[in-house]
Each structure stands twice: as structure tokens, then as C-alpha cells.
Protein backbone atom coordinates (compact mmCIF):
# COMPACT_ATOMS: atom_id res chain seq x y z
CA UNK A 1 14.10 -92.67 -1.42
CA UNK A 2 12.15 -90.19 -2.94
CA UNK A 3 9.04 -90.79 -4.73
CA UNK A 4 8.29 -89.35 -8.33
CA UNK A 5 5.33 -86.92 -9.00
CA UNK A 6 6.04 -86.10 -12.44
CA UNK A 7 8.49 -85.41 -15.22
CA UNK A 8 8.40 -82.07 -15.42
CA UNK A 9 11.81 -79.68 -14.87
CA UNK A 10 12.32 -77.95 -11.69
CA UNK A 11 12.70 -74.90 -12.64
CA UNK A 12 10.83 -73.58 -9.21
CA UNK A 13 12.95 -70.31 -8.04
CA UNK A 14 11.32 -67.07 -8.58
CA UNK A 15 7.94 -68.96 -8.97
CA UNK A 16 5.03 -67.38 -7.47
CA UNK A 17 2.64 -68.86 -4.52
CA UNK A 18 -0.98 -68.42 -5.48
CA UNK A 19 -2.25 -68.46 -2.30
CA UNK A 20 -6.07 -68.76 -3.57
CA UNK A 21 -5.00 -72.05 -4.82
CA UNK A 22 -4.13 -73.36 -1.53
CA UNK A 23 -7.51 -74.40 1.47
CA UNK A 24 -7.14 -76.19 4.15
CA UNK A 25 -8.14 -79.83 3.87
CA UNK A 26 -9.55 -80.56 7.40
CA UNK A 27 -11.16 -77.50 8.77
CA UNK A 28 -12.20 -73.87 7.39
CA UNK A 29 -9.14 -72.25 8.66
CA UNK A 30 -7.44 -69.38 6.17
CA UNK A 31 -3.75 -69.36 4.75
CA UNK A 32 -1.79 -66.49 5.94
CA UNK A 33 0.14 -65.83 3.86
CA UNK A 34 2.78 -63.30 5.11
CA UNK A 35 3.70 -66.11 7.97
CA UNK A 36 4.21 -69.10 5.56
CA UNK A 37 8.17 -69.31 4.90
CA UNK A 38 8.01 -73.02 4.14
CA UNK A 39 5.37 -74.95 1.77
CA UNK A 40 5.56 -78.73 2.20
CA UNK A 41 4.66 -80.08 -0.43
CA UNK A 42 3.86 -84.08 0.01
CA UNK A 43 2.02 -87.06 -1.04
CA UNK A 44 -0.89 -89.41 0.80
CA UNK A 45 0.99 -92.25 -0.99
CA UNK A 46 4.65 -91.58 -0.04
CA UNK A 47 6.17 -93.12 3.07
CA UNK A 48 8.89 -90.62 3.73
CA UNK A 49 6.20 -88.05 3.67
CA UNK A 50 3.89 -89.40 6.38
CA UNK A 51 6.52 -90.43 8.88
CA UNK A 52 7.71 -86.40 8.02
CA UNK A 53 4.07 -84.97 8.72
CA UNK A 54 3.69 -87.07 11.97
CA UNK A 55 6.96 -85.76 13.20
CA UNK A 56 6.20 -82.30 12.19
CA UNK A 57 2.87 -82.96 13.75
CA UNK A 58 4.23 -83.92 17.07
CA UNK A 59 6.17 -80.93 17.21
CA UNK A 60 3.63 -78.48 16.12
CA UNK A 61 1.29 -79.76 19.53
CA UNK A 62 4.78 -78.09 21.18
CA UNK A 63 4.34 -75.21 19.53
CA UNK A 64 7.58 -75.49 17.67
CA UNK A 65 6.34 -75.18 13.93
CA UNK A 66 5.15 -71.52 12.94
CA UNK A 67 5.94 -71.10 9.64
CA UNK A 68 5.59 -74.18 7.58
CA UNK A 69 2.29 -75.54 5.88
CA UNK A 70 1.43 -79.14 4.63
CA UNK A 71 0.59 -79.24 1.00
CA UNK A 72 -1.13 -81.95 -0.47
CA UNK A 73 -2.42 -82.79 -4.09
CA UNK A 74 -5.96 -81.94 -4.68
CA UNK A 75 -6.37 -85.21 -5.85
CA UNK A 76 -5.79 -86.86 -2.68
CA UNK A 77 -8.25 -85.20 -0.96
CA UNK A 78 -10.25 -88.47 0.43
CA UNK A 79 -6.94 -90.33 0.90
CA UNK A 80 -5.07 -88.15 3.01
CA UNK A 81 -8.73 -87.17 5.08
CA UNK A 82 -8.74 -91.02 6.31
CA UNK A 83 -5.01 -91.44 6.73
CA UNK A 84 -3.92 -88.38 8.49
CA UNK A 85 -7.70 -88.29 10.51
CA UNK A 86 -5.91 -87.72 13.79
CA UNK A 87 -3.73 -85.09 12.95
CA UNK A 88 -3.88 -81.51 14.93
CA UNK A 89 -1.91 -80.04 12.31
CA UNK A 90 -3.57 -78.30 9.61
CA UNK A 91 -3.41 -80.16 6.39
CA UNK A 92 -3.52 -78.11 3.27
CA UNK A 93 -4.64 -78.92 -0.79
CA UNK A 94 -3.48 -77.23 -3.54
CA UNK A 95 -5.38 -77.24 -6.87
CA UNK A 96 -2.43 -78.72 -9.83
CA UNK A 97 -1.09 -74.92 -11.26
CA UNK A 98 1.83 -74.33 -13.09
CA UNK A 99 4.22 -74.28 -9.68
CA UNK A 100 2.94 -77.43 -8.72
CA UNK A 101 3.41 -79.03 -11.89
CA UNK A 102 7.22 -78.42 -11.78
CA UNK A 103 7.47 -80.50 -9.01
CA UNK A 104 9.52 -83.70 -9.81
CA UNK A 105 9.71 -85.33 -5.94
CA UNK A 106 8.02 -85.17 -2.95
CA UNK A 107 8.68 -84.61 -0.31
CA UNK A 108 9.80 -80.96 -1.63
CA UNK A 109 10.26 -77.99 0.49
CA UNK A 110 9.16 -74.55 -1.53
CA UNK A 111 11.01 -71.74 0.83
CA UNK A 112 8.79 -68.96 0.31
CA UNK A 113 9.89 -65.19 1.01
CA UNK A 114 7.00 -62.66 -0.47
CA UNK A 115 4.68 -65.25 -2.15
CA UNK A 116 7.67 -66.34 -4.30
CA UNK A 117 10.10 -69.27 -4.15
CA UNK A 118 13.47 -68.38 -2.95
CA UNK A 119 14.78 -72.08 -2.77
CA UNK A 120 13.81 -76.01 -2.54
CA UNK A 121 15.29 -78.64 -1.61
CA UNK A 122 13.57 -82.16 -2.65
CA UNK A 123 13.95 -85.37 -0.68
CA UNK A 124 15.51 -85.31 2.80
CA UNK A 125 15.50 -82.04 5.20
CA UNK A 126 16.74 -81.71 8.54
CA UNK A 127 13.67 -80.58 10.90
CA UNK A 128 16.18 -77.98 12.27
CA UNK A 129 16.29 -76.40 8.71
CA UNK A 130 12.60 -75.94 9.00
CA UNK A 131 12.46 -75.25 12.13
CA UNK A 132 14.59 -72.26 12.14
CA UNK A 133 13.81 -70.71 8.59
């Protein structure tokens, strides 16, 4: 089941990344952005979402995930620092803009081609689809 972030509409395609607006939450290490083809974009609070970035954890250590970040709400900051403490994976925040604001669900998958949403998909994904975008 999908948990709700907001009311907003999802009008999301064509949107623009503001990279700026995205640092990583455990570490110092910098967004590329030409590599990112698939934002993340989940909650400290939602189940579906942590047993998502464990998996996608677990297969980053194998080197399988290249181009896909972890978003979470800047809000969460302290929250997902204890909860996801053992996670290689870099965890990222983003500071609420306009995109992020649109979002309705999470988990949501922002596929990102040039900065700019070219699909989503909210709720489930197969790994495969993320995998191989």
C-alpha cells in the first residue's frame, strides 16, 4: 500500500531537477548529476520504502545500482540518520520545492533524462526496471 505525502496533483513530467536542492544526508559526497536517471523519492516513516532501500542497498554493495539516488524529505533528516545508520548507500535530502510538492505517494520513482522528469511511476517498481534504466 502506498503511503500519502500530500494532496497535491501529479503533474511531474517535464518538471525540472534542481540539483542544488538535493545533499547527501550521511556523508559530504556531491550529486552528479549527468549519471542520476532515477530519483527515489521515499519516506523514513513508510514501510514499503525501507524494505525498498535495504534491497537496493544490498545490491548497490554488488555494484549493481549506478544510476539511482535515495531521496528523502528534509524533514526527516534525524529520523532516517538513526534508522538507516548502517546503510553503505548514499542517502540523499531534498529541501520541499515545487517538484517535490507534487508528489502524492511515496515510494515514487522521478525518471530523470537532462535534469527533467521524463516519467514516474508511484507505488510498486520492479528492481529490474531500475536496474536497467
Amino acid at each position: 500500500m502506498e503511503k500519502k505525502v500530500n494532496g497535491k496533483s501529479n503533474n511531474l513530467i517535464g518538471s525540472k531537477i534542481f540539483f542544488k536542492n538535493i545533499r547527501c544526508l550521511n556523508n559530504n559526497f556531491k550529486v552528479d548529476s549527468a549519471a542520476v536517471k532515477i530519483i527515489i523519492f521515499a519516506s523514513a516513516e513508510c514501510g514499503e520504502c525501507e524494505d525498498l532501500i535495504n534491497e537496493l542497498n544490498r545490491r548497490n554493495k554488488e555494484k549493481e545500482i549506478k544510476n539511482a539516488i535515495i531521496v528523502l524529505p528534509a524533514s526527516q533528516d534525524s529520523l532516517a540518520l538513526k534508522k538507516y545508520n548502517n546503510i553503505a548507500m548514499n542517502l540523499f535530502r531534498i529541501e520541499e520545492d515545487s517538484v517535490i510538492k507534487k508528489i502524492k505517494f511515496v515510494p515514487t520513482f522521478l525518471f530523470v533524462e537532462h535534469n527533467v522528469i521524463t516519467k514516474y511511476r508511484q507505488g510498486e517498481i520492479s528492481l529490474k526496471e531500475i536496474l536497467t534504466f
